[in-house]
PDB file of N, CA and C in Angstrom:
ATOM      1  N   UNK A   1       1.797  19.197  -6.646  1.00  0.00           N
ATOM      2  CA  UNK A   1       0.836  18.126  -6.414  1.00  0.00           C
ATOM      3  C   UNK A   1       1.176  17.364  -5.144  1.00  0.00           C
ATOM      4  N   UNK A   2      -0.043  16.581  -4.440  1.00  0.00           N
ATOM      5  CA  UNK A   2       0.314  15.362  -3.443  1.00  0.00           C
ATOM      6  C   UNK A   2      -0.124  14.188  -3.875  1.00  0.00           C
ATOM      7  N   UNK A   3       0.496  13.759  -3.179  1.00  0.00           N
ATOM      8  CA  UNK A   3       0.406  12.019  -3.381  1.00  0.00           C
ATOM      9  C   UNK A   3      -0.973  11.811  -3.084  1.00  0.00           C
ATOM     10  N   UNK A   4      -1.849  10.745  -3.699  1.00  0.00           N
ATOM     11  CA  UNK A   4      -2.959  10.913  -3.072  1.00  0.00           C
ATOM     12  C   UNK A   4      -3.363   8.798  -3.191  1.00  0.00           C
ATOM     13  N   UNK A   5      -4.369   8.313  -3.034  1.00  0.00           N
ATOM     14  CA  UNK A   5      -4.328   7.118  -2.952  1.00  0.00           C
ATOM     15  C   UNK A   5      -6.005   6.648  -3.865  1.00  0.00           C
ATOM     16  N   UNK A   6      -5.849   5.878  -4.461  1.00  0.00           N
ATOM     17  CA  UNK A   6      -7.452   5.319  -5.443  1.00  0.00           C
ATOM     18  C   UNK A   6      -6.798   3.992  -4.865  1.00  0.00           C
ATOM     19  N   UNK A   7      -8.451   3.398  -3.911  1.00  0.00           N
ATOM     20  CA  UNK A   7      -8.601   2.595  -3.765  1.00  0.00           C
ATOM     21  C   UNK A   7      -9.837   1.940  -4.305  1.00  0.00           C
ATOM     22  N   UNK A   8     -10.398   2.299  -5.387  1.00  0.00           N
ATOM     23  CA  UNK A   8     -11.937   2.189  -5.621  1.00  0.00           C
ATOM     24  C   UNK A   8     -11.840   1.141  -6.720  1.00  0.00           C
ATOM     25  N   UNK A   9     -11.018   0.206  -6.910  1.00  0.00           N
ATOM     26  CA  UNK A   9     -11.322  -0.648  -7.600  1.00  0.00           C
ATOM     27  C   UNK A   9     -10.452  -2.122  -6.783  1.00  0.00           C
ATOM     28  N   UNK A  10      -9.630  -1.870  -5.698  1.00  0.00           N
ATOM     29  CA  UNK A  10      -9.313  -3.223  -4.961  1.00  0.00           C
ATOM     30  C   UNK A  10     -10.076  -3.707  -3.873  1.00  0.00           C
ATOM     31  N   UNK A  11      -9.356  -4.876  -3.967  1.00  0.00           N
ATOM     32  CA  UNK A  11      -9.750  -6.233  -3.473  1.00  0.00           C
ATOM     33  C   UNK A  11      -9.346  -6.222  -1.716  1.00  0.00           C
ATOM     34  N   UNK A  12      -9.813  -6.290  -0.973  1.00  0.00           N
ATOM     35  CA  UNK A  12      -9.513  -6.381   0.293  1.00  0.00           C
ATOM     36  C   UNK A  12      -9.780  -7.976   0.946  1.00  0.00           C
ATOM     37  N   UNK A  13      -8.863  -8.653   1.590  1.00  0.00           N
ATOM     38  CA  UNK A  13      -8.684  -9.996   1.559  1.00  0.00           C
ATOM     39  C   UNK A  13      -9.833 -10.069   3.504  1.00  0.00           C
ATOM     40  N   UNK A  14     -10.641 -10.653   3.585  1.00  0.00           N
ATOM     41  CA  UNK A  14     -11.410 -11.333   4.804  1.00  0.00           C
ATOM     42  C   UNK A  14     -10.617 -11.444   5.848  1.00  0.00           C
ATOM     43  N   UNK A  15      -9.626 -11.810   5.090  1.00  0.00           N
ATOM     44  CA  UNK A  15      -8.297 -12.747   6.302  1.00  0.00           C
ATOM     45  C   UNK A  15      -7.225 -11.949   7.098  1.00  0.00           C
ATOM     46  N   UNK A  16      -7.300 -10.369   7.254  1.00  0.00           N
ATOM     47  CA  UNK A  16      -6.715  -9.972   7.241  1.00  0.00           C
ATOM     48  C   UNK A  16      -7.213  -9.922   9.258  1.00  0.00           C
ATOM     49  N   UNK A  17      -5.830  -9.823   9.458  1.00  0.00           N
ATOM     50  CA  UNK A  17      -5.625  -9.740  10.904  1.00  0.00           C
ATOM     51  C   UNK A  17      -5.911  -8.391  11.482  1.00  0.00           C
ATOM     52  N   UNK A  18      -6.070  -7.702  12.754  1.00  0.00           N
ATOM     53  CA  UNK A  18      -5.844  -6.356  13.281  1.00  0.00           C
ATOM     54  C   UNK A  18      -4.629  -5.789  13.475  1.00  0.00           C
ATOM     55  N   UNK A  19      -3.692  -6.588  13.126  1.00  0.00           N
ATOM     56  CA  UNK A  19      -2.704  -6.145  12.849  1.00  0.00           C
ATOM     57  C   UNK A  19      -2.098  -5.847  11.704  1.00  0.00           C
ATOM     58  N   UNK A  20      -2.647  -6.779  10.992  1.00  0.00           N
ATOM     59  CA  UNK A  20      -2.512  -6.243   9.206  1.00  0.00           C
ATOM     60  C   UNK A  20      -3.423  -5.060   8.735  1.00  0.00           C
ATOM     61  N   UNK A  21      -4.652  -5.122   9.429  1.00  0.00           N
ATOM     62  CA  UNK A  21      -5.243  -3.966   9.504  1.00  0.00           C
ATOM     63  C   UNK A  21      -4.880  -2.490   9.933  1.00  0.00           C
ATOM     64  N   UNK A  22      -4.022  -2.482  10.809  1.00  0.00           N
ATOM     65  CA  UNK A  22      -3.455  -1.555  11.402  1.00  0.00           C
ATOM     66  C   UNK A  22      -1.980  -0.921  10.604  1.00  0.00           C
ATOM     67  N   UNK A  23      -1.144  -1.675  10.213  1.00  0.00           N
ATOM     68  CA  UNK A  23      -0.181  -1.448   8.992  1.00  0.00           C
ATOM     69  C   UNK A  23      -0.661  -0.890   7.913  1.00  0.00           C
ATOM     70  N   UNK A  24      -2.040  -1.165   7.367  1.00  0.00           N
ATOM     71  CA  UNK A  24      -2.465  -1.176   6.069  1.00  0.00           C
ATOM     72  C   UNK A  24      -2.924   0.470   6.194  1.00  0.00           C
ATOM     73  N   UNK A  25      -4.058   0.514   7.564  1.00  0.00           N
ATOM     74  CA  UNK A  25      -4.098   1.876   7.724  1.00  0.00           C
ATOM     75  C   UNK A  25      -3.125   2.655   8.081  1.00  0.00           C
ATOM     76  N   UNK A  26      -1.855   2.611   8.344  1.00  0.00           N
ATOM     77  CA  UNK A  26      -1.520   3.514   8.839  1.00  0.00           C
ATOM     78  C   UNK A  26      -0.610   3.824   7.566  1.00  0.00           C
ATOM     79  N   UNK A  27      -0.237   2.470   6.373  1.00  0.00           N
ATOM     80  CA  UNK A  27       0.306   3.198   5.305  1.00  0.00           C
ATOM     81  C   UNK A  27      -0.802   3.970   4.322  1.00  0.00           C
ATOM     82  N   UNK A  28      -1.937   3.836   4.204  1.00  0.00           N
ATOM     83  CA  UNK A  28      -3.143   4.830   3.201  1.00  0.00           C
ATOM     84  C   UNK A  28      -2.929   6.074   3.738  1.00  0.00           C
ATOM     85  N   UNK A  29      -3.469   6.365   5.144  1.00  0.00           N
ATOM     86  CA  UNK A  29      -3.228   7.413   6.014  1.00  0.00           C
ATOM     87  C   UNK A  29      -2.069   8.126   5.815  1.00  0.00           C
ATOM     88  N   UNK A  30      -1.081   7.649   5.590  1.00  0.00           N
ATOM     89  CA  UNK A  30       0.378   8.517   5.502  1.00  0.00           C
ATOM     90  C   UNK A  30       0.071   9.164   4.292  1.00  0.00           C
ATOM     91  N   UNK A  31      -0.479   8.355   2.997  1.00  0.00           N
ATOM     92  CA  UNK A  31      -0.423   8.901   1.449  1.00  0.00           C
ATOM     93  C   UNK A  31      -1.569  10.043   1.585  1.00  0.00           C
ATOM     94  N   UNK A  32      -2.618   9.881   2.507  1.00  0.00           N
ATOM     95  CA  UNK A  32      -3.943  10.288   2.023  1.00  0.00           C
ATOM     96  C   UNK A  32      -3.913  11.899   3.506  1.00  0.00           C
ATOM     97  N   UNK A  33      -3.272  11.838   4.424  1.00  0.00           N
ATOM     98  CA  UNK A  33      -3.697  12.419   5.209  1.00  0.00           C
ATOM     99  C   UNK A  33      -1.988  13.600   4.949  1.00  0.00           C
ATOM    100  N   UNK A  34      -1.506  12.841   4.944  1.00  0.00           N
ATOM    101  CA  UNK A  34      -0.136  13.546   4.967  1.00  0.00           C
ATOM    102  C   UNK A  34       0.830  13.366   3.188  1.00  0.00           C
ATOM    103  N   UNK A  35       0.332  13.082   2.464  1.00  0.00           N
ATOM    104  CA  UNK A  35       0.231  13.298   0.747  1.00  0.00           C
ATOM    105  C   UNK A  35       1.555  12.404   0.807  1.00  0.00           C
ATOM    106  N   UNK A  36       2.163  11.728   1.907  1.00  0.00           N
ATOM    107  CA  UNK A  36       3.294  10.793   1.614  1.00  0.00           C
ATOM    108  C   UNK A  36       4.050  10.143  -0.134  1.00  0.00           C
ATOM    109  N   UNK A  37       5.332   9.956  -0.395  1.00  0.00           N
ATOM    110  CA  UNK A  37       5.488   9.071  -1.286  1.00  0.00           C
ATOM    111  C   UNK A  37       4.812   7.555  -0.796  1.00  0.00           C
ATOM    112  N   UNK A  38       4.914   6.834  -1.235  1.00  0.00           N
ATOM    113  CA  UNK A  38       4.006   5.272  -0.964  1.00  0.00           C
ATOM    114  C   UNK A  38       5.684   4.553  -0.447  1.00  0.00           C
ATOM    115  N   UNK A  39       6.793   4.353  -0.895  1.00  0.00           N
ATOM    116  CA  UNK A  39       8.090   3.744  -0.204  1.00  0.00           C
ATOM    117  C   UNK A  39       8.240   4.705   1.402  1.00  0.00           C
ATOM    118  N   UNK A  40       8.184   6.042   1.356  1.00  0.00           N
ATOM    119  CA  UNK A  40       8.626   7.280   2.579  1.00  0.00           C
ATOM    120  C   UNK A  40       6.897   6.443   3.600  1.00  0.00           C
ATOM    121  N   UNK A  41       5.496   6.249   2.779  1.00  0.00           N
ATOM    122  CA  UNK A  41       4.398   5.898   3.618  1.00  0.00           C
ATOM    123  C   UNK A  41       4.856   4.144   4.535  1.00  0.00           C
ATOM    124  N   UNK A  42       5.185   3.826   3.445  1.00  0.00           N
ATOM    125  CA  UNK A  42       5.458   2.320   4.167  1.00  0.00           C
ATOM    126  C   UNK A  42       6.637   2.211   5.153  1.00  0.00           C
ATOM    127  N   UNK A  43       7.824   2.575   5.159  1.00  0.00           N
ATOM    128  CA  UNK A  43       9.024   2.942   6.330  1.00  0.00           C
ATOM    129  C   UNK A  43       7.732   3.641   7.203  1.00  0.00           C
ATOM    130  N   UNK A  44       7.323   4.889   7.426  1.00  0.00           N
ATOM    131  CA  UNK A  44       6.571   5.288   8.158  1.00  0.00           C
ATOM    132  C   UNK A  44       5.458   4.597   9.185  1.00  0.00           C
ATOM    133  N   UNK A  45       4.681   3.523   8.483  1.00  0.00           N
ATOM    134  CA  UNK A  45       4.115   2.400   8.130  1.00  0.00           C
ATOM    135  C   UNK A  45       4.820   1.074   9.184  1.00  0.00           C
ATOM    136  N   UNK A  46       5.821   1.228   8.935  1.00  0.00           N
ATOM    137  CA  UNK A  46       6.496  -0.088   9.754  1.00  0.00           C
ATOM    138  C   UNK A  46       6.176  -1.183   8.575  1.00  0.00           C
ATOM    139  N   UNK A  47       6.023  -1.443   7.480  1.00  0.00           N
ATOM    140  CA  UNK A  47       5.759  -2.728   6.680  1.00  0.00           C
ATOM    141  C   UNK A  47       7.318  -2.651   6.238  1.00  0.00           C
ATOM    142  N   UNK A  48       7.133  -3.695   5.979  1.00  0.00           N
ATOM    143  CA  UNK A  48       8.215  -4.662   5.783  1.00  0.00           C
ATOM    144  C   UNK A  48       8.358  -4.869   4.053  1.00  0.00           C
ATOM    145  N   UNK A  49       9.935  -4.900   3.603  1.00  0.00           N
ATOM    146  CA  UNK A  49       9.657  -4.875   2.110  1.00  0.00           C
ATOM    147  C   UNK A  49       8.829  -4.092   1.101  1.00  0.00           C
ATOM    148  N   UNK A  50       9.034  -3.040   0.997  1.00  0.00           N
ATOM    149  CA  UNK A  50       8.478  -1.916  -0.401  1.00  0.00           C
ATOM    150  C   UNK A  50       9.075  -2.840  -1.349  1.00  0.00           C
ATOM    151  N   UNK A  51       8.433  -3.211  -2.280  1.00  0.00           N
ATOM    152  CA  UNK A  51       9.354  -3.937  -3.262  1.00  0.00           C
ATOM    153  C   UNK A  51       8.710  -3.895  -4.484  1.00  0.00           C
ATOM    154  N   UNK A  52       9.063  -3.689  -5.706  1.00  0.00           N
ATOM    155  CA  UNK A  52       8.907  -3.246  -6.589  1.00  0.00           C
ATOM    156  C   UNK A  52       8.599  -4.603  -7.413  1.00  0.00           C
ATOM    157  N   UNK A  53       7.410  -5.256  -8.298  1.00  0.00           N
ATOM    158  CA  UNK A  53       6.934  -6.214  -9.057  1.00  0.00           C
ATOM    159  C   UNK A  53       7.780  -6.126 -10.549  1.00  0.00           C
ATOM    160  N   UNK A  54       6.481  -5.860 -11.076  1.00  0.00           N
ATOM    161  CA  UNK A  54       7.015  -5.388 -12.602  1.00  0.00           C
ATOM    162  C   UNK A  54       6.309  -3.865 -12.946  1.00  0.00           C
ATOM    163  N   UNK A  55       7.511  -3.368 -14.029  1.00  0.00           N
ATOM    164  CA  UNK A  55       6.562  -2.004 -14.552  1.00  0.00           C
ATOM    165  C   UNK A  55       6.846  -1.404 -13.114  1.00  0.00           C
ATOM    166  N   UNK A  56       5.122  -0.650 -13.190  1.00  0.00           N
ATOM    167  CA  UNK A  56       4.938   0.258 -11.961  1.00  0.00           C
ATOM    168  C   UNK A  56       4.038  -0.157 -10.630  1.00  0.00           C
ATOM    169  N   UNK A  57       4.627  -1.953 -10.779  1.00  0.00           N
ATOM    170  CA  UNK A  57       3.596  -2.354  -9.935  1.00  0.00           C
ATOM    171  C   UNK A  57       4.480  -2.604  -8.010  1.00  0.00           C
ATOM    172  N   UNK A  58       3.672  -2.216  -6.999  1.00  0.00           N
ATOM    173  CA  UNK A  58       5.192  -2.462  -5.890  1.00  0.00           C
ATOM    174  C   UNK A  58       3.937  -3.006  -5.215  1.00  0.00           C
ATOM    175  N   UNK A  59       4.676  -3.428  -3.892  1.00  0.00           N
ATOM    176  CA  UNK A  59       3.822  -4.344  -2.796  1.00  0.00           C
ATOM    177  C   UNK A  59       5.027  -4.422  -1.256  1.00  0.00           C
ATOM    178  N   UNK A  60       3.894  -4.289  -0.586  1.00  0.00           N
ATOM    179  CA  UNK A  60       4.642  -4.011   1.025  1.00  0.00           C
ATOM    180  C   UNK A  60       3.917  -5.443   1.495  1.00  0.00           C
ATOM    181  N   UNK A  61       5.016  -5.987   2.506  1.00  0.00           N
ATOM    182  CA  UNK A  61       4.397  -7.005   3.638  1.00  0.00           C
ATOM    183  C   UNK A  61       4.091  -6.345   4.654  1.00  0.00           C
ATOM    184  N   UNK A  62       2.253  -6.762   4.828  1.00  0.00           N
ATOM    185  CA  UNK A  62       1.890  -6.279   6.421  1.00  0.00           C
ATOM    186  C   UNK A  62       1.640  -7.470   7.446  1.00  0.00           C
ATOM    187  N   UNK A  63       2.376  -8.503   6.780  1.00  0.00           N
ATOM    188  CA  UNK A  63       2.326  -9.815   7.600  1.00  0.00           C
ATOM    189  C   UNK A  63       3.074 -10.497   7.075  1.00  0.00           C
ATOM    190  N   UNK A  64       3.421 -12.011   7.669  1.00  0.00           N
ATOM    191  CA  UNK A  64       4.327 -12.668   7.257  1.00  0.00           C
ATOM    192  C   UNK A  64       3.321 -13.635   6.132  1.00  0.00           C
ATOM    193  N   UNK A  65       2.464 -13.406   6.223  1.00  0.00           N
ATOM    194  CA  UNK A  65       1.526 -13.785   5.177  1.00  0.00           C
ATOM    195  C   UNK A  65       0.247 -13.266   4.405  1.00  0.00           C
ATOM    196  N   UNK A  66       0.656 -11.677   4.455  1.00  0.00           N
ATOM    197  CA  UNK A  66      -0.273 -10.512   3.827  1.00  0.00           C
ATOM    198  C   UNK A  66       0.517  -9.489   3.170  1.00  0.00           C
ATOM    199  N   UNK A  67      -0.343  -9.461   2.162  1.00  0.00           N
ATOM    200  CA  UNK A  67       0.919  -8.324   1.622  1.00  0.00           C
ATOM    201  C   UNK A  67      -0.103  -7.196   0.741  1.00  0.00           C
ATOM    202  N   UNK A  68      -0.036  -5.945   0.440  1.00  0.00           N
ATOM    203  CA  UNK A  68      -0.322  -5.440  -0.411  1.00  0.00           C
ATOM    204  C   UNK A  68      -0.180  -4.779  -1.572  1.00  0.00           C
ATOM    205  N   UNK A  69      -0.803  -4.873  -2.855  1.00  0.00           N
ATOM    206  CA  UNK A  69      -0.412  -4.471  -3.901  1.00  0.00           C
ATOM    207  C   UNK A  69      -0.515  -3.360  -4.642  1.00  0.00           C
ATOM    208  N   UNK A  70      -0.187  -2.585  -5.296  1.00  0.00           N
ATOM    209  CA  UNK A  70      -0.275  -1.407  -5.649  1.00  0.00           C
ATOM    210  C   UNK A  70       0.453  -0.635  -7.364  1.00  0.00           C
ATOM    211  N   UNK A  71      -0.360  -0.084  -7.913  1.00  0.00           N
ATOM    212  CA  UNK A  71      -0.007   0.759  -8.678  1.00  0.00           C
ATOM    213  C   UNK A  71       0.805   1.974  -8.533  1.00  0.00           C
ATOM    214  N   UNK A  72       1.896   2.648  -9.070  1.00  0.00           N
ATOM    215  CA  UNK A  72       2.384   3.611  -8.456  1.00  0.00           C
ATOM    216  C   UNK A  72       2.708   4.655  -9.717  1.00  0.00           C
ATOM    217  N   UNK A  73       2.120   5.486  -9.866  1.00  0.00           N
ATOM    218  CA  UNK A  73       1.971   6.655 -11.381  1.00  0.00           C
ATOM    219  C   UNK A  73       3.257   7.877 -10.208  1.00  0.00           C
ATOM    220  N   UNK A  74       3.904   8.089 -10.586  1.00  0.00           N
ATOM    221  CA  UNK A  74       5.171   8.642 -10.268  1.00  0.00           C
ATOM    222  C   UNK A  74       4.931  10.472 -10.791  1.00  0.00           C
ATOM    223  N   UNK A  75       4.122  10.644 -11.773  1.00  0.00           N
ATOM    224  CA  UNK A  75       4.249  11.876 -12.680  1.00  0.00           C
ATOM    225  C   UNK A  75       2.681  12.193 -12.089  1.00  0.00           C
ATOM    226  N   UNK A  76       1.445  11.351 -12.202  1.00  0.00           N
ATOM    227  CA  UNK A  76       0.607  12.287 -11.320  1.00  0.00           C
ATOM    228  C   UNK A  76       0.211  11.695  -9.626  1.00  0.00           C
ATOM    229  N   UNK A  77       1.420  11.230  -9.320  1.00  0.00           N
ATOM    230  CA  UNK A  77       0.947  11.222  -7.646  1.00  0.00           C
ATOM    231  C   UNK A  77      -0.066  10.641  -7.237  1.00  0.00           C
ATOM    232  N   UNK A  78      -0.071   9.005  -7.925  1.00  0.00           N
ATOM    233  CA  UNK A  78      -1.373   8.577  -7.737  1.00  0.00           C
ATOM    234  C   UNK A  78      -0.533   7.123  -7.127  1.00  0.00           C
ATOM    235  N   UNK A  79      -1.219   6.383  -6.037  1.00  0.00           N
ATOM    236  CA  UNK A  79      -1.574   5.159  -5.740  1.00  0.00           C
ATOM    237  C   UNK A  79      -2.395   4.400  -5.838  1.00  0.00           C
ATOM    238  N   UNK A  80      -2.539   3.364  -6.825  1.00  0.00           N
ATOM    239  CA  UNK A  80      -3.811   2.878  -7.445  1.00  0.00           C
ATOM    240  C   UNK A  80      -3.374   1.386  -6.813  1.00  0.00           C
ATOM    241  N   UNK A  81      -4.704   1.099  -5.293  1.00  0.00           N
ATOM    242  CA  UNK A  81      -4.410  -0.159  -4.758  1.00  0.00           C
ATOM    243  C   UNK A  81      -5.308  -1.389  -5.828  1.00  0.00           C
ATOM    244  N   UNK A  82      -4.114  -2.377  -5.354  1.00  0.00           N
ATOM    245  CA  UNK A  82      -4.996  -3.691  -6.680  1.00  0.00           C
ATOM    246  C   UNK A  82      -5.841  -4.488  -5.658  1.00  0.00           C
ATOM    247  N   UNK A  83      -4.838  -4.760  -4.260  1.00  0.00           N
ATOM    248  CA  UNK A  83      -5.229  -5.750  -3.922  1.00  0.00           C
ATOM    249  C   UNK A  83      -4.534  -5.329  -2.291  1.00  0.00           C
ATOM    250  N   UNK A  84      -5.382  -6.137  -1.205  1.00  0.00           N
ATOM    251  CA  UNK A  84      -4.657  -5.800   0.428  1.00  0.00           C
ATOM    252  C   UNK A  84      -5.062  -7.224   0.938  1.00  0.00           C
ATOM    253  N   UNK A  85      -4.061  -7.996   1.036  1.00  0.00           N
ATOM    254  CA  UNK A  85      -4.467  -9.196   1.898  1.00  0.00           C
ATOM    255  C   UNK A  85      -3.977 -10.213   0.949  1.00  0.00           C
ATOM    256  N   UNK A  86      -3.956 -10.868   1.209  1.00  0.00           N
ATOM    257  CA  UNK A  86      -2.982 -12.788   0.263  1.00  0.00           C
ATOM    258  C   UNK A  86      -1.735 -12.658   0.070  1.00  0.00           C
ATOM    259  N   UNK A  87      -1.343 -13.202  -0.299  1.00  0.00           N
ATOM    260  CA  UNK A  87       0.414 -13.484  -0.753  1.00  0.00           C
ATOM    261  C   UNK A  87       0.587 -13.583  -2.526  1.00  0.00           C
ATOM    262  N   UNK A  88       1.009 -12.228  -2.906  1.00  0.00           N
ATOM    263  CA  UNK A  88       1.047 -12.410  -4.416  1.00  0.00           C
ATOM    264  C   UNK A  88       2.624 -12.599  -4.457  1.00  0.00           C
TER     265      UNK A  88
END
Protein backbone atom coordinates (compact mmCIF):
# COMPACT_ATOMS: atom_id res chain seq x y z
CA UNK A 1 0.00 0.00 0.00
CA UNK A 2 0.80 4.01 -0.14
CA UNK A 3 0.22 6.54 1.98
CA UNK A 4 -2.44 8.44 0.59
CA UNK A 5 -4.21 11.73 2.12
CA UNK A 6 -8.49 12.40 2.78
CA UNK A 7 -8.94 15.77 2.94
CA UNK A 8 -12.72 15.83 2.27
CA UNK A 9 -14.01 16.61 5.45
CA UNK A 10 -11.41 19.60 6.82
CA UNK A 11 -11.48 22.88 7.67
CA UNK A 12 -9.08 25.21 5.91
CA UNK A 13 -8.43 28.47 7.98
CA UNK A 14 -8.89 32.16 5.54
CA UNK A 15 -5.87 33.30 7.42
CA UNK A 16 -3.51 31.36 6.08
CA UNK A 17 -0.43 33.11 4.63
CA UNK A 18 1.51 32.07 1.12
CA UNK A 19 3.73 30.82 3.01
CA UNK A 20 1.69 28.64 5.11
CA UNK A 21 0.22 27.83 1.96
CA UNK A 22 3.23 26.69 0.47
CA UNK A 23 4.36 24.29 3.55
CA UNK A 24 0.90 22.92 3.62
CA UNK A 25 1.25 22.06 -0.11
CA UNK A 26 4.25 20.82 -0.25
CA UNK A 27 3.50 18.44 2.86
CA UNK A 28 -0.10 16.86 0.98
CA UNK A 29 2.04 16.64 -2.18
CA UNK A 30 4.77 14.54 -0.54
CA UNK A 31 1.81 12.02 0.91
CA UNK A 32 -0.30 12.25 -2.28
CA UNK A 33 2.23 12.52 -5.16
CA UNK A 34 5.08 10.58 -3.70
CA UNK A 35 2.80 8.12 -1.10
CA UNK A 36 5.18 9.71 1.76
CA UNK A 37 4.80 8.67 5.63
CA UNK A 38 3.06 12.11 6.99
CA UNK A 39 6.37 12.64 9.89
CA UNK A 40 9.17 11.52 6.50
CA UNK A 41 6.23 14.31 4.40
CA UNK A 42 6.64 17.05 6.96
CA UNK A 43 10.82 16.94 7.47
CA UNK A 44 10.49 16.94 3.63
CA UNK A 45 7.97 19.74 4.05
CA UNK A 46 10.28 21.96 6.11
CA UNK A 47 7.33 22.28 8.97
CA UNK A 48 8.31 22.54 12.06
CA UNK A 49 7.19 20.10 14.96
CA UNK A 50 5.39 16.67 13.76
CA UNK A 51 3.95 16.22 17.04
CA UNK A 52 1.76 13.81 18.11
CA UNK A 53 -1.85 15.07 20.15
CA UNK A 54 -3.73 12.29 21.55
CA UNK A 55 -4.55 8.69 20.20
CA UNK A 56 -3.80 8.98 16.48
CA UNK A 57 -4.17 12.52 16.29
CA UNK A 58 -0.54 14.63 15.13
CA UNK A 59 -0.15 18.28 13.89
CA UNK A 60 2.83 20.12 12.13
CA UNK A 61 3.58 24.01 12.48
CA UNK A 62 3.44 25.81 9.12
CA UNK A 63 3.76 29.07 10.97
CA UNK A 64 4.52 30.47 14.08
CA UNK A 65 0.87 30.80 14.28
CA UNK A 66 -0.65 28.00 11.91
CA UNK A 67 -0.59 24.71 12.39
CA UNK A 68 -2.17 21.64 10.94
CA UNK A 69 -4.12 18.82 12.13
CA UNK A 70 -4.43 15.43 11.21
CA UNK A 71 -5.58 11.90 11.61
CA UNK A 72 -3.00 9.26 11.07
CA UNK A 73 -4.44 5.31 10.47
CA UNK A 74 -0.88 3.65 10.47
CA UNK A 75 -2.37 0.00 9.18
CA UNK A 76 -4.30 1.48 6.12
CA UNK A 77 -2.07 4.41 5.04
CA UNK A 78 -4.47 6.96 5.42
CA UNK A 79 -4.14 10.79 6.40
CA UNK A 80 -7.36 12.06 7.45
CA UNK A 81 -6.85 16.13 7.59
CA UNK A 82 -9.18 17.77 10.49
CA UNK A 83 -8.14 21.05 10.19
CA UNK A 84 -5.11 23.56 8.25
CA UNK A 85 -4.79 26.95 9.71
CA UNK A 86 -5.35 28.27 13.67
CA UNK A 87 -3.46 27.28 16.59
CA UNK A 88 -4.93 24.09 18.22
Amino acid sequence: MAWRIDKSKAVFSPELTSSDQTKWDAFQNAIHNKHMHPKDAAEAARCDQYKKLTGNQFQIRLSGKMRATFLVDESKEVVTVKQVGGHT
